[in-house]
PDB file of N, CA and C in Angstrom:
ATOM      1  N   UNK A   1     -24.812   3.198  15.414  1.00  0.00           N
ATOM      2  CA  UNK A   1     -23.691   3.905  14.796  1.00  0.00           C
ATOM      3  C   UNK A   1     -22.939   2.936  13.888  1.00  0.00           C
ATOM      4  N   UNK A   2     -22.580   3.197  12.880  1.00  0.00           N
ATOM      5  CA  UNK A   2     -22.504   2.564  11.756  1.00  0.00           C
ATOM      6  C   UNK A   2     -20.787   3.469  10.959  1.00  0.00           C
ATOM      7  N   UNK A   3     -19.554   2.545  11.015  1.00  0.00           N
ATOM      8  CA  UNK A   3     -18.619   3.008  10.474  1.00  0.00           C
ATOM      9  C   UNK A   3     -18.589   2.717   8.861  1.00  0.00           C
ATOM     10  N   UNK A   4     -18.694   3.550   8.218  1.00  0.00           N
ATOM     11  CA  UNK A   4     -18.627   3.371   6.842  1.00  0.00           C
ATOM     12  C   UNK A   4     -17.475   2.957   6.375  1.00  0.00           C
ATOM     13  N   UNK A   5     -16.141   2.961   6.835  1.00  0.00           N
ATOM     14  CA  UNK A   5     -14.958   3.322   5.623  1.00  0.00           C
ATOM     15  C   UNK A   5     -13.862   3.681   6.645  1.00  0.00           C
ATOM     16  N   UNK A   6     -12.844   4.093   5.760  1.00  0.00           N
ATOM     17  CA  UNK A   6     -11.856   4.849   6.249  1.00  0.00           C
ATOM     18  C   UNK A   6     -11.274   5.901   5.353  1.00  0.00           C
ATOM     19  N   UNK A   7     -12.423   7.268   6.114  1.00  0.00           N
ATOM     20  CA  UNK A   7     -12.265   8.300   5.230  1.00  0.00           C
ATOM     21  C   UNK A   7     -10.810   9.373   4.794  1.00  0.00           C
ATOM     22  N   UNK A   8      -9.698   8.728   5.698  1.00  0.00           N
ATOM     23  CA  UNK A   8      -8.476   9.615   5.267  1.00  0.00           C
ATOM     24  C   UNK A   8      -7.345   8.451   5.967  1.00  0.00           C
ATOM     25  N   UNK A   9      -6.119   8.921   5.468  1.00  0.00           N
ATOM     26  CA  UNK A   9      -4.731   8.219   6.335  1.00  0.00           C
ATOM     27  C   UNK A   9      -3.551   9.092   6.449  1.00  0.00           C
ATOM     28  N   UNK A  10      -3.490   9.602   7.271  1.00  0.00           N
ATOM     29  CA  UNK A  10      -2.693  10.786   8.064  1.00  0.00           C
ATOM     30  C   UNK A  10      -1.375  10.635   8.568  1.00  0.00           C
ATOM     31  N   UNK A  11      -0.429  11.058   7.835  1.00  0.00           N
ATOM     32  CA  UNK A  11       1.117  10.827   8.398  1.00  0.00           C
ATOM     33  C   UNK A  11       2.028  11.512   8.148  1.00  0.00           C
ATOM     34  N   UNK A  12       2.785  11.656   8.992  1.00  0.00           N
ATOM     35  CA  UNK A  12       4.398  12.621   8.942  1.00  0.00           C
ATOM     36  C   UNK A  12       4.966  12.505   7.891  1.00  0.00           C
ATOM     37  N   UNK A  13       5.412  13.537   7.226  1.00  0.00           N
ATOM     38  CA  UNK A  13       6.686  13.153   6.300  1.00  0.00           C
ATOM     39  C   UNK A  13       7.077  14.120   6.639  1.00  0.00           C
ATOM     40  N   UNK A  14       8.405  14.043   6.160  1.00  0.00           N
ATOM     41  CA  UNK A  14      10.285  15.347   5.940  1.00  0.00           C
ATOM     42  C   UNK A  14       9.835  16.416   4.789  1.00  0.00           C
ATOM     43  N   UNK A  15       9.349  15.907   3.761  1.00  0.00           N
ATOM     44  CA  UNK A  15       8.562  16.251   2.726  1.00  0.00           C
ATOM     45  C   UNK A  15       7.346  16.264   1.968  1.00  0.00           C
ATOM     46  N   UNK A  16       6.735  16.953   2.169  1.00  0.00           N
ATOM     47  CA  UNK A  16       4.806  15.591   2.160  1.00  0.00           C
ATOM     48  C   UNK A  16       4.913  15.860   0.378  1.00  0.00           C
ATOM     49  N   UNK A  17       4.745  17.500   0.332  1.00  0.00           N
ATOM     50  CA  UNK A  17       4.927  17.585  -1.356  1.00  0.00           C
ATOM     51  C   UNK A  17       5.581  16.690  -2.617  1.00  0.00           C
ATOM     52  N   UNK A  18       6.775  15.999  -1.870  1.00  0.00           N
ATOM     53  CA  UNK A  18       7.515  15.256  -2.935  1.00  0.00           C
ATOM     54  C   UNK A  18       7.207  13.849  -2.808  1.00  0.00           C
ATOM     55  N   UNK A  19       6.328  13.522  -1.377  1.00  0.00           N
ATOM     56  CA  UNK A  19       6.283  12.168  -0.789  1.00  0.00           C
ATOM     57  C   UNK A  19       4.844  12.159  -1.458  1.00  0.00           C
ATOM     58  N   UNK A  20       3.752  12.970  -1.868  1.00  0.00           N
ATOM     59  CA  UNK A  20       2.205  13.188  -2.240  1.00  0.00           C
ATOM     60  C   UNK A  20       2.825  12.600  -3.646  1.00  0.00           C
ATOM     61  N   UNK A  21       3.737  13.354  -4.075  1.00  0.00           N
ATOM     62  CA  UNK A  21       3.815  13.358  -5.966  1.00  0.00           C
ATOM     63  C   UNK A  21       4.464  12.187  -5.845  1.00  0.00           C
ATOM     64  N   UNK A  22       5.463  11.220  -4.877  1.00  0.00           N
ATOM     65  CA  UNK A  22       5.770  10.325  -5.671  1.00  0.00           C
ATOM     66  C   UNK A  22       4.538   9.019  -5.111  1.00  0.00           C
ATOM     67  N   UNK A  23       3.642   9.492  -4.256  1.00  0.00           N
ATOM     68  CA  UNK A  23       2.848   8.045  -4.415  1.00  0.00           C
ATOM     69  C   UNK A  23       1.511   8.447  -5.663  1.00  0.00           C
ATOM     70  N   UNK A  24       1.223   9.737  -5.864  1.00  0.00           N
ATOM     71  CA  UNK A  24       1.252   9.877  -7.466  1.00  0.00           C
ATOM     72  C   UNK A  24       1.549   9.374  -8.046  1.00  0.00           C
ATOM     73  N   UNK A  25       2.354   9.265  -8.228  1.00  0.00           N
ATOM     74  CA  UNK A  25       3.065   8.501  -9.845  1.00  0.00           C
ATOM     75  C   UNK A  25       3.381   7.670  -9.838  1.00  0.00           C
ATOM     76  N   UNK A  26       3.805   6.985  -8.997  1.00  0.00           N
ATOM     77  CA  UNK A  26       3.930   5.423  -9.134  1.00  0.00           C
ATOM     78  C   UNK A  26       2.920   4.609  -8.117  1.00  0.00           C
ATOM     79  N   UNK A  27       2.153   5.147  -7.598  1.00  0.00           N
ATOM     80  CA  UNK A  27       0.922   3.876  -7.316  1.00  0.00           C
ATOM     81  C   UNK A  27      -0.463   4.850  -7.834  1.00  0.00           C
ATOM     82  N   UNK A  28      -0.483   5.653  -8.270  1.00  0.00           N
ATOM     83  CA  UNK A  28      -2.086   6.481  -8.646  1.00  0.00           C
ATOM     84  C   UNK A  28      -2.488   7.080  -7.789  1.00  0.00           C
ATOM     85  N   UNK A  29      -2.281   7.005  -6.316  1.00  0.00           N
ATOM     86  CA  UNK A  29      -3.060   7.547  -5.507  1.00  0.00           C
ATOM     87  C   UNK A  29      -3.063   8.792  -5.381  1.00  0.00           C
ATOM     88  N   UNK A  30      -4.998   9.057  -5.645  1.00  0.00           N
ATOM     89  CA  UNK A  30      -5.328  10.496  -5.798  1.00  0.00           C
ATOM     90  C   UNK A  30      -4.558  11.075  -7.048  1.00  0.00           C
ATOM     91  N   UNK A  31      -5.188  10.505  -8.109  1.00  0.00           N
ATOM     92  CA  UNK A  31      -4.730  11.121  -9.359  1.00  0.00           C
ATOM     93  C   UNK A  31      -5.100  12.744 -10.195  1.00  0.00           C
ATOM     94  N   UNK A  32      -6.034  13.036  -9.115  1.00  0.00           N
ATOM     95  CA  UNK A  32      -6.950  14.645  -9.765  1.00  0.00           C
ATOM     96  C   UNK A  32      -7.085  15.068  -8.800  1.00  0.00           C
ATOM     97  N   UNK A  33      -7.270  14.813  -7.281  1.00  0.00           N
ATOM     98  CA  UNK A  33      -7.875  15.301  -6.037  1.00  0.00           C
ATOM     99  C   UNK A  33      -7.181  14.816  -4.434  1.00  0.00           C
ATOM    100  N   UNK A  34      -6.210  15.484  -4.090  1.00  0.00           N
ATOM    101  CA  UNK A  34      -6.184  14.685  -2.852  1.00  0.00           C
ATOM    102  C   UNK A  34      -7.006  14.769  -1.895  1.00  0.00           C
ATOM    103  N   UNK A  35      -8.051  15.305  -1.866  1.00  0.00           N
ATOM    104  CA  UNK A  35      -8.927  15.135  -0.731  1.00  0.00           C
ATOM    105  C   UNK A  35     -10.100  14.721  -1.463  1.00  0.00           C
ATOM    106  N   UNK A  36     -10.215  14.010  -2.576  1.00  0.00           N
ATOM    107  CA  UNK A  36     -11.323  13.526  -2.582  1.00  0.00           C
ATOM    108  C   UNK A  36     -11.184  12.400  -3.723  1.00  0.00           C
ATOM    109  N   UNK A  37     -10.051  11.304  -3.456  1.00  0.00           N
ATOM    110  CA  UNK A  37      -9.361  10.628  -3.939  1.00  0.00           C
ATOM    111  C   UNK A  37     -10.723   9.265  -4.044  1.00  0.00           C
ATOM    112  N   UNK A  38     -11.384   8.848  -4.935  1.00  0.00           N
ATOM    113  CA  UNK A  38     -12.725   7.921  -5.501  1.00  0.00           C
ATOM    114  C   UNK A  38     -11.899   6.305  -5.862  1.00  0.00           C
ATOM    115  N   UNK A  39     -12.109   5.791  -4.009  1.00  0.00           N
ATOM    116  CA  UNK A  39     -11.607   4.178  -4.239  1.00  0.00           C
ATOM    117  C   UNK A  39     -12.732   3.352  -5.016  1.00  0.00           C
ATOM    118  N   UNK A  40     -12.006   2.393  -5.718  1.00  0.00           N
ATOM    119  CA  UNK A  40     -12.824   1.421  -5.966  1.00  0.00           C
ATOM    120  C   UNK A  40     -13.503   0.384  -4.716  1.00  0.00           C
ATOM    121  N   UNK A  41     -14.480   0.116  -4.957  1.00  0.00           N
ATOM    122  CA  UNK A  41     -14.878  -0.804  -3.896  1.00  0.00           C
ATOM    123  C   UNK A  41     -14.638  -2.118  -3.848  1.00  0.00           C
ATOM    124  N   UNK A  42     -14.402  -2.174  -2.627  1.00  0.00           N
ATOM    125  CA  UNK A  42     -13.481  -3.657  -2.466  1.00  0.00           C
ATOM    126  C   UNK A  42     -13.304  -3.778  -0.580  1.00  0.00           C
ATOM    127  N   UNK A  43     -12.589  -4.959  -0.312  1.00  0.00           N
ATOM    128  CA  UNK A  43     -12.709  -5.376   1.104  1.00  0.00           C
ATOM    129  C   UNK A  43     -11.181  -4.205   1.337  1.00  0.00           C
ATOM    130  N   UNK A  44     -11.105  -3.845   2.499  1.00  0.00           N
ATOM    131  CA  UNK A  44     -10.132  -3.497   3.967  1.00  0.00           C
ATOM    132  C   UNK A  44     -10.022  -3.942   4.950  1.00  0.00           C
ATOM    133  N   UNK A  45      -8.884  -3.873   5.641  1.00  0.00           N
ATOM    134  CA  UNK A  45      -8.626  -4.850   6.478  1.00  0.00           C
ATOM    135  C   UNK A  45      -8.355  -4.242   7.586  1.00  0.00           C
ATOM    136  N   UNK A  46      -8.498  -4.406   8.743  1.00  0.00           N
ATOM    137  CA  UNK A  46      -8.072  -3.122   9.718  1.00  0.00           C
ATOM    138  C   UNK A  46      -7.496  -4.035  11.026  1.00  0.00           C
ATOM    139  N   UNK A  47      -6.467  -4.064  10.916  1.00  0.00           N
ATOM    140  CA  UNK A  47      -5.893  -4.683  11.669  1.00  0.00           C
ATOM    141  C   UNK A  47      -4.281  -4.887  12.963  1.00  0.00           C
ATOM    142  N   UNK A  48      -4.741  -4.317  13.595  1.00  0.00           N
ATOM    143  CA  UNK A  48      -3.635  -4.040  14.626  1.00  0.00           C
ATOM    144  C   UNK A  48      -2.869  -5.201  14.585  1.00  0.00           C
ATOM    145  N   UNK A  49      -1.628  -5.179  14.895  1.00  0.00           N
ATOM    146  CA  UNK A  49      -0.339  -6.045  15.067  1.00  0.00           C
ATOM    147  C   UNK A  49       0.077  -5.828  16.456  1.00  0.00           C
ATOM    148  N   UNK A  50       0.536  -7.367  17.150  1.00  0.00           N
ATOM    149  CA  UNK A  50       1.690  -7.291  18.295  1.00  0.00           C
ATOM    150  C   UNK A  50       2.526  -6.100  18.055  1.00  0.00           C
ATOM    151  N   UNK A  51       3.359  -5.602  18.520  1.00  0.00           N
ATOM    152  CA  UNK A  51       4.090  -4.702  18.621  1.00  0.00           C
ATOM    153  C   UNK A  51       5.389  -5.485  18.267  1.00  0.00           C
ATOM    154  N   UNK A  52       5.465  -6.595  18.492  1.00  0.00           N
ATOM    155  CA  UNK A  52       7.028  -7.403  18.592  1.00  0.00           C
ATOM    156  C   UNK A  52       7.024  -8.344  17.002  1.00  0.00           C
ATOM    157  N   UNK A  53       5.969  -7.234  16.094  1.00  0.00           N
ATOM    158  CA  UNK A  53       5.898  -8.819  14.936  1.00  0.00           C
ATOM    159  C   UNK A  53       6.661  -8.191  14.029  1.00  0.00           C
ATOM    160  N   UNK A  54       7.074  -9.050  13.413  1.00  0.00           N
ATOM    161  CA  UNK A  54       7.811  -8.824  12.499  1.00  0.00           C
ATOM    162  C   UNK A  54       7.566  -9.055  10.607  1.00  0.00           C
ATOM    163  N   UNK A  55       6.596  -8.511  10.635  1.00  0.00           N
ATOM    164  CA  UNK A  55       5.311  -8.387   9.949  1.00  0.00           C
ATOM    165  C   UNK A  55       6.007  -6.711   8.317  1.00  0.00           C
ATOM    166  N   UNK A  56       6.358  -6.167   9.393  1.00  0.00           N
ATOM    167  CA  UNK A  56       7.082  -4.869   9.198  1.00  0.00           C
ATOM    168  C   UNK A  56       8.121  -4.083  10.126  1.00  0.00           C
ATOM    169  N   UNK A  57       8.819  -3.316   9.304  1.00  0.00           N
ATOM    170  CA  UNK A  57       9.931  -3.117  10.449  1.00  0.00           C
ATOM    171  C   UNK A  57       9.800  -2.201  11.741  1.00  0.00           C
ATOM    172  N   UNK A  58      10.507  -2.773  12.582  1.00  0.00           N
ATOM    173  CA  UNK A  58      10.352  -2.241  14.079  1.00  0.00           C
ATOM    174  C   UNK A  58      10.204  -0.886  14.285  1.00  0.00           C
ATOM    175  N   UNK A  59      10.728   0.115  13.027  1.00  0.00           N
ATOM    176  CA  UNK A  59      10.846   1.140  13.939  1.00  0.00           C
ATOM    177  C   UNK A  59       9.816   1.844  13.197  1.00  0.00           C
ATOM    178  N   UNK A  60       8.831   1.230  12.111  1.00  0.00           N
ATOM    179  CA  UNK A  60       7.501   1.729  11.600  1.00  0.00           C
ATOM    180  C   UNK A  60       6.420   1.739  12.550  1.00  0.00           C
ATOM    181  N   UNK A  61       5.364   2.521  13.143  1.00  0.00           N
ATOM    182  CA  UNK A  61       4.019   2.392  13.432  1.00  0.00           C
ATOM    183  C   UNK A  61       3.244   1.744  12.593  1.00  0.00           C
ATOM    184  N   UNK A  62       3.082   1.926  11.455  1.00  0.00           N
ATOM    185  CA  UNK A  62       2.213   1.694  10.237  1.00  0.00           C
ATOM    186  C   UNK A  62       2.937   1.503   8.948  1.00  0.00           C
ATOM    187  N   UNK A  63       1.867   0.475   8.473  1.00  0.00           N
ATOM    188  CA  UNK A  63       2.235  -0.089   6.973  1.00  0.00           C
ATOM    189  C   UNK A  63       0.636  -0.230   6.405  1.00  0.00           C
ATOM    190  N   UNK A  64       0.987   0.666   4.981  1.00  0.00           N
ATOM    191  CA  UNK A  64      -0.388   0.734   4.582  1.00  0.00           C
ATOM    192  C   UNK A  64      -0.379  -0.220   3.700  1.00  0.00           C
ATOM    193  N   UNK A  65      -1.508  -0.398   3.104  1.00  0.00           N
ATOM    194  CA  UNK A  65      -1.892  -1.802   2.743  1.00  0.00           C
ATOM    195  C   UNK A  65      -2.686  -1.410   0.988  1.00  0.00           C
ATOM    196  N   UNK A  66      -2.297  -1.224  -0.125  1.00  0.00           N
ATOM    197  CA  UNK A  66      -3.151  -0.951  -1.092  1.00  0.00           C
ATOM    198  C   UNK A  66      -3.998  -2.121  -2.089  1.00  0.00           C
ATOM    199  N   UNK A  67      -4.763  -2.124  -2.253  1.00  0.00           N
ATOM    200  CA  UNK A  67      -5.658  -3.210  -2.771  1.00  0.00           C
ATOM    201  C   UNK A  67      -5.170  -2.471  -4.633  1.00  0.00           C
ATOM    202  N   UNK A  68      -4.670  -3.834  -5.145  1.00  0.00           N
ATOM    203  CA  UNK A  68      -4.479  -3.372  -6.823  1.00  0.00           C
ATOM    204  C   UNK A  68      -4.945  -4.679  -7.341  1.00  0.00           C
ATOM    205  N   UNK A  69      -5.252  -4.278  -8.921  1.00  0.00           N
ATOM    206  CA  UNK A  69      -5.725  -4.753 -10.055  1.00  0.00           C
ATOM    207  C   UNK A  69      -4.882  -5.829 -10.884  1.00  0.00           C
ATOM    208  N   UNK A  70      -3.904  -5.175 -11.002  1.00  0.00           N
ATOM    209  CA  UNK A  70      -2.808  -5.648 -12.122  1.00  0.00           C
ATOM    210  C   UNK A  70      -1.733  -6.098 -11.080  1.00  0.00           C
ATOM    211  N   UNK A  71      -1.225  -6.597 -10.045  1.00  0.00           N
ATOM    212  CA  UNK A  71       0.303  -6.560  -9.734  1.00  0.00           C
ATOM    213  C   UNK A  71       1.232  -6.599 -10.214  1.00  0.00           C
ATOM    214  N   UNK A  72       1.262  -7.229 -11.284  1.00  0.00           N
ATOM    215  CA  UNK A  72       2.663  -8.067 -11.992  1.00  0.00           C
ATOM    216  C   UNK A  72       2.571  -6.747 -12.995  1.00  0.00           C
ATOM    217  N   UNK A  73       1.509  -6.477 -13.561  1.00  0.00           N
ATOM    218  CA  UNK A  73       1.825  -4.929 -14.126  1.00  0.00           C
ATOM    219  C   UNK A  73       2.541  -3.550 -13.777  1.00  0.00           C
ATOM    220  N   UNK A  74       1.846  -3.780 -12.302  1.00  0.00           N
ATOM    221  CA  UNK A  74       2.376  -2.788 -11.973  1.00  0.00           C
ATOM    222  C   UNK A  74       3.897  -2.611 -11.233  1.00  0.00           C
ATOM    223  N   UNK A  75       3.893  -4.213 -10.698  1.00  0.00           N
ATOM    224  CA  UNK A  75       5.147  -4.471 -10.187  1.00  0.00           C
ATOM    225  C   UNK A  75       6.508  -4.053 -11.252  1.00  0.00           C
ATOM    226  N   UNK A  76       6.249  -4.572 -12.454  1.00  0.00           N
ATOM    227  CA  UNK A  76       7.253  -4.343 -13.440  1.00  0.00           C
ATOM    228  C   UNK A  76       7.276  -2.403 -13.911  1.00  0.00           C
ATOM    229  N   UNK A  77       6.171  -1.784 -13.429  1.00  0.00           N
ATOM    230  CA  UNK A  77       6.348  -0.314 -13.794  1.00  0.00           C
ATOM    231  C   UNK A  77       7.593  -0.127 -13.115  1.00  0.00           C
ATOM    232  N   UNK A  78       7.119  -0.395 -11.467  1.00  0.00           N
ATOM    233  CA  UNK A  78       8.003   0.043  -9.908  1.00  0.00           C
ATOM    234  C   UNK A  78       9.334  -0.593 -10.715  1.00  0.00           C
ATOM    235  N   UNK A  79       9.828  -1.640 -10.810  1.00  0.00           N
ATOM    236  CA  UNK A  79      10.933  -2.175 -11.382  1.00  0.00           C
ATOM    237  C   UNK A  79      12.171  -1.320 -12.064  1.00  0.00           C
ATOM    238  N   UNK A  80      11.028  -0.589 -13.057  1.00  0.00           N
ATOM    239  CA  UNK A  80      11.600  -0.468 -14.358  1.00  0.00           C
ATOM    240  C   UNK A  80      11.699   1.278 -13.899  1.00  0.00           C
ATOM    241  N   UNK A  81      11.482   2.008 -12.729  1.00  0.00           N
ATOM    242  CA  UNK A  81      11.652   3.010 -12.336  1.00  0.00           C
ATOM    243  C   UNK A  81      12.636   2.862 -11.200  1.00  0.00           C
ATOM    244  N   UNK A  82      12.895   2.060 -11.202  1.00  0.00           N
ATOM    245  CA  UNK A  82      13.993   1.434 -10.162  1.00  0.00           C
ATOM    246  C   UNK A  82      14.074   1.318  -8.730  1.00  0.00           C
ATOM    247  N   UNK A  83      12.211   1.293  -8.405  1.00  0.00           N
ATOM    248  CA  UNK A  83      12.118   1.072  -7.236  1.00  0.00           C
ATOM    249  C   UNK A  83      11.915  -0.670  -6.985  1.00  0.00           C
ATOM    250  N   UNK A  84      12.644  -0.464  -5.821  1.00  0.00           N
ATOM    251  CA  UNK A  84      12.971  -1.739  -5.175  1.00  0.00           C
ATOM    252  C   UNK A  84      11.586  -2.472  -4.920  1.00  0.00           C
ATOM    253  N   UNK A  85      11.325  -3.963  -5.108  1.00  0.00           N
ATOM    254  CA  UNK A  85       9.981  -4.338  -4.879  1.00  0.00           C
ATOM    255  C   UNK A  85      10.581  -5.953  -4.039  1.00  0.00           C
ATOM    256  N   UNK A  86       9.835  -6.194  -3.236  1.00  0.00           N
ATOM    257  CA  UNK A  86      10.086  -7.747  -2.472  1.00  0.00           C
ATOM    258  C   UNK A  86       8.944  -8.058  -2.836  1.00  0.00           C
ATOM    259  N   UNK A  87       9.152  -9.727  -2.869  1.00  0.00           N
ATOM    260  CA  UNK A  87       7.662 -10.477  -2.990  1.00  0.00           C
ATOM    261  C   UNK A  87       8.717 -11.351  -2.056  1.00  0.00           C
ATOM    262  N   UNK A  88       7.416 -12.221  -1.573  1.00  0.00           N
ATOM    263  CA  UNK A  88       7.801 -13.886  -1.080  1.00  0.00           C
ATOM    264  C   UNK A  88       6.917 -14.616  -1.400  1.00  0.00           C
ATOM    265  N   UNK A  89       7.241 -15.946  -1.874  1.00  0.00           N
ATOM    266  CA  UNK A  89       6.186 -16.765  -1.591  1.00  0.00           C
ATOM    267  C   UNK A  89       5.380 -17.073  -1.143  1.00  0.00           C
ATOM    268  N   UNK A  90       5.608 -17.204   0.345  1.00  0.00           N
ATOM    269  CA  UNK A  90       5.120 -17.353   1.420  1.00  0.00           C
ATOM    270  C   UNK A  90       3.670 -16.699   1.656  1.00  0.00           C
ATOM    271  N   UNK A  91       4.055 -15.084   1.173  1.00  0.00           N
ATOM    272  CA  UNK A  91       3.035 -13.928   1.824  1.00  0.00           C
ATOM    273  C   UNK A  91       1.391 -14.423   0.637  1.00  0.00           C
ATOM    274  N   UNK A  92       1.825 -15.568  -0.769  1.00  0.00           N
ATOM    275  CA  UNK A  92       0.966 -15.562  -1.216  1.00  0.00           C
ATOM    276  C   UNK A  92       0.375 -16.519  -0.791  1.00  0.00           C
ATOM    277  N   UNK A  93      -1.783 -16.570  -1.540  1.00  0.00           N
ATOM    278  CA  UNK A  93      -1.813 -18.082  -0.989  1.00  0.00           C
ATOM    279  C   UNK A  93      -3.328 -17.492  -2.086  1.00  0.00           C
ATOM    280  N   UNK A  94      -3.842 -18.784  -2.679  1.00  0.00           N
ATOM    281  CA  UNK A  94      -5.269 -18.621  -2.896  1.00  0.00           C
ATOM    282  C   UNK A  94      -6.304 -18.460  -2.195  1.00  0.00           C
ATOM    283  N   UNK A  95      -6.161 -18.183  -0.587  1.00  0.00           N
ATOM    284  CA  UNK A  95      -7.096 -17.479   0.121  1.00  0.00           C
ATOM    285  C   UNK A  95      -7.241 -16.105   0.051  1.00  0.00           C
ATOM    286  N   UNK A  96      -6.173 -15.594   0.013  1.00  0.00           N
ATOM    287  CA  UNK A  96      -5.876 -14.220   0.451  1.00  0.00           C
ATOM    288  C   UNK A  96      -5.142 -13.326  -0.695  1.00  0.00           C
ATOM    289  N   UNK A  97      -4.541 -14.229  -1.827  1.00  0.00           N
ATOM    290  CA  UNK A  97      -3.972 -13.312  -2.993  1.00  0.00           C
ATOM    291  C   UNK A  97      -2.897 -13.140  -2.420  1.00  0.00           C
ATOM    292  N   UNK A  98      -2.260 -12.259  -4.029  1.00  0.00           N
ATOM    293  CA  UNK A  98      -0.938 -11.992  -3.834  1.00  0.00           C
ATOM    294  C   UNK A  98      -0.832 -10.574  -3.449  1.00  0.00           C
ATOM    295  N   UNK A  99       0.776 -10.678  -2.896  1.00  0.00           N
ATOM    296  CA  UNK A  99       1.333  -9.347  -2.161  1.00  0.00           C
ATOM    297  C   UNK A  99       2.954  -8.927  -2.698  1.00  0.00           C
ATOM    298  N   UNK A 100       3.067  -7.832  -2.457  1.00  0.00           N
ATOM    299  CA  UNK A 100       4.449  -7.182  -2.755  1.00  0.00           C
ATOM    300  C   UNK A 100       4.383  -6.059  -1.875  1.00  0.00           C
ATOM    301  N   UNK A 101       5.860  -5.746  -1.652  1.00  0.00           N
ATOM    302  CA  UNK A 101       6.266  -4.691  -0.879  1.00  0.00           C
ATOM    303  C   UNK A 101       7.205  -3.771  -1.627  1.00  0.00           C
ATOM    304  N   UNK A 102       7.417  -2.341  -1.060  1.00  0.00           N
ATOM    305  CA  UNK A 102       8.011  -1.318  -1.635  1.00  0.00           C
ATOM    306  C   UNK A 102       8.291  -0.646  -0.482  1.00  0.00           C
ATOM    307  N   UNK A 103       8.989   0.466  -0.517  1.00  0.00           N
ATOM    308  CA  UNK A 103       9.232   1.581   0.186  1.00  0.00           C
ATOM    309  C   UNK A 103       9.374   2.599   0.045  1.00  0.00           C
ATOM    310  N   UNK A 104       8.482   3.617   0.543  1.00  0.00           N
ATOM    311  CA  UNK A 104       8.418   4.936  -0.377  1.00  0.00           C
ATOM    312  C   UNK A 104       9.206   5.789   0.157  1.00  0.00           C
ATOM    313  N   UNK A 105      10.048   7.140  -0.610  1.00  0.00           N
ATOM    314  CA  UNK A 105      11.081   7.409  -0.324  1.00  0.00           C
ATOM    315  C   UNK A 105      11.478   7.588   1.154  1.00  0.00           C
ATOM    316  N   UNK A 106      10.908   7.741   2.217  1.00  0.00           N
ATOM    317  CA  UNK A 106      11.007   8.153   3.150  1.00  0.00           C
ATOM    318  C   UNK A 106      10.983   6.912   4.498  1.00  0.00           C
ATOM    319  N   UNK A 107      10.963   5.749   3.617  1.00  0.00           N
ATOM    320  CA  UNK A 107      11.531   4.691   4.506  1.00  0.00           C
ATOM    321  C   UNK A 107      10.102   3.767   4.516  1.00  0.00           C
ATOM    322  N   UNK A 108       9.117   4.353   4.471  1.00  0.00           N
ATOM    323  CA  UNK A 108       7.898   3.694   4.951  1.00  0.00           C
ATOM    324  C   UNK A 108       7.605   2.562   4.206  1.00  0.00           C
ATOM    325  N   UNK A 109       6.757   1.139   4.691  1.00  0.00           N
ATOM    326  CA  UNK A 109       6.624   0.282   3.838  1.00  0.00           C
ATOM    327  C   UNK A 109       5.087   0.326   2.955  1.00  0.00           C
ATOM    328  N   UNK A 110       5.369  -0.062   1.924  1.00  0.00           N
ATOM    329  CA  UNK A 110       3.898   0.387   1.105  1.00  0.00           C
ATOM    330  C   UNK A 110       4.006  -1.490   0.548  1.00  0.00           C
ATOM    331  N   UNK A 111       2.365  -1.808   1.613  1.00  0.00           N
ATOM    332  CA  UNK A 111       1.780  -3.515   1.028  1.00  0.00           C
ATOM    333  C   UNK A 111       1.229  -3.508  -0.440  1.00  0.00           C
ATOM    334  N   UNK A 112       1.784  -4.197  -1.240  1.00  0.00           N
ATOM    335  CA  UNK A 112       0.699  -3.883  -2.741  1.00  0.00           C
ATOM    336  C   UNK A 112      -0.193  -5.114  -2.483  1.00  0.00           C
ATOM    337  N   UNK A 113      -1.290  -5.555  -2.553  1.00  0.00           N
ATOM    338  CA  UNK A 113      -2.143  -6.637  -2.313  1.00  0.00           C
ATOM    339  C   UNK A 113      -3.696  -6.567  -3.740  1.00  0.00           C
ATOM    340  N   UNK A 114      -3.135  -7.431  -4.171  1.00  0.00           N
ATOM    341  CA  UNK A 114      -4.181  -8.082  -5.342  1.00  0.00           C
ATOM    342  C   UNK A 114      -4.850  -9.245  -4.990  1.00  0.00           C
ATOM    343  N   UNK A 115      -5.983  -9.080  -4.488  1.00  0.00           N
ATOM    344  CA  UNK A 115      -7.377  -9.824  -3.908  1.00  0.00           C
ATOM    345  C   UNK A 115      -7.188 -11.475  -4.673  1.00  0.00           C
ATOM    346  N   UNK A 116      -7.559 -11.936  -4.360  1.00  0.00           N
ATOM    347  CA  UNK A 116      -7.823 -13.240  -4.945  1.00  0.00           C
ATOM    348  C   UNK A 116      -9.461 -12.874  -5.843  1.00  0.00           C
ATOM    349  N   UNK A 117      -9.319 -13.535  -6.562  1.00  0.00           N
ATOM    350  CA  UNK A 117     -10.573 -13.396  -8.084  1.00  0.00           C
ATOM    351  C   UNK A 117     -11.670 -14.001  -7.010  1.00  0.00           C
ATOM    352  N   UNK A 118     -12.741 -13.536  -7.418  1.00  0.00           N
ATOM    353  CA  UNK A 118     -14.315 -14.517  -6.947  1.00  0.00           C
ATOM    354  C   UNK A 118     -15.231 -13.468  -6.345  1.00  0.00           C
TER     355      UNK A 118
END
């Protein structure tokens, strides 16, 4: 038995309609199809956390993790739409690439992660 992927990511919202359209439009996801949304191929990471880390905030289950192209491109879209973006230093490194964080309207944290080149 052989896991291919991770064919969907399933979660609560207050609003899914306005919470669907705004990760639409400001990260792409599922730009023509939400159920049959065509990732580029690339690594995922699947990885459970302590419960006590502080990694993301306490009162989240989950923080999704998006693999992008451009960051600094796209970081300055989020910016300039006046969503809030964190980087740290820290979170970067030439092993692992760079990262940024956001929060989509509904509190949740959204990882932006641009692979390291090679």
């Amino acid at each position: 038995m052989a896991t291919l992927g991770i064919g969907g990511f399933f979660f609560r919202a207050k609003d899914p309609e306005a919470l669907f359209a705004w990760y639409r439009t400001y990260l792409g996801i599922a730009p023509d199809n939400p159920y049959d949304w065509q990732q580029a191929a690339g690594p995922t990471v699947f990885m459970p956390f302590r419960v006590d880390t502080d990694y993301f905030p306490a009162d989240r289950q989950w923080m999704i993790n998006l693999r992008v192209s451009d960051l600094d491109g796209l970081l300055a879209r989020l910016r300039a739409a006046g969503i809030e973006v964190i980087t740290k230093p820290d979170w970067d490194s030439p092993e692992t690439g760079r990262f940024a964080r956001v929060h989509d309207p509904e509190g949740n944290p959204v990882e932006l992660w641009q692979p390291p080149e090679g």
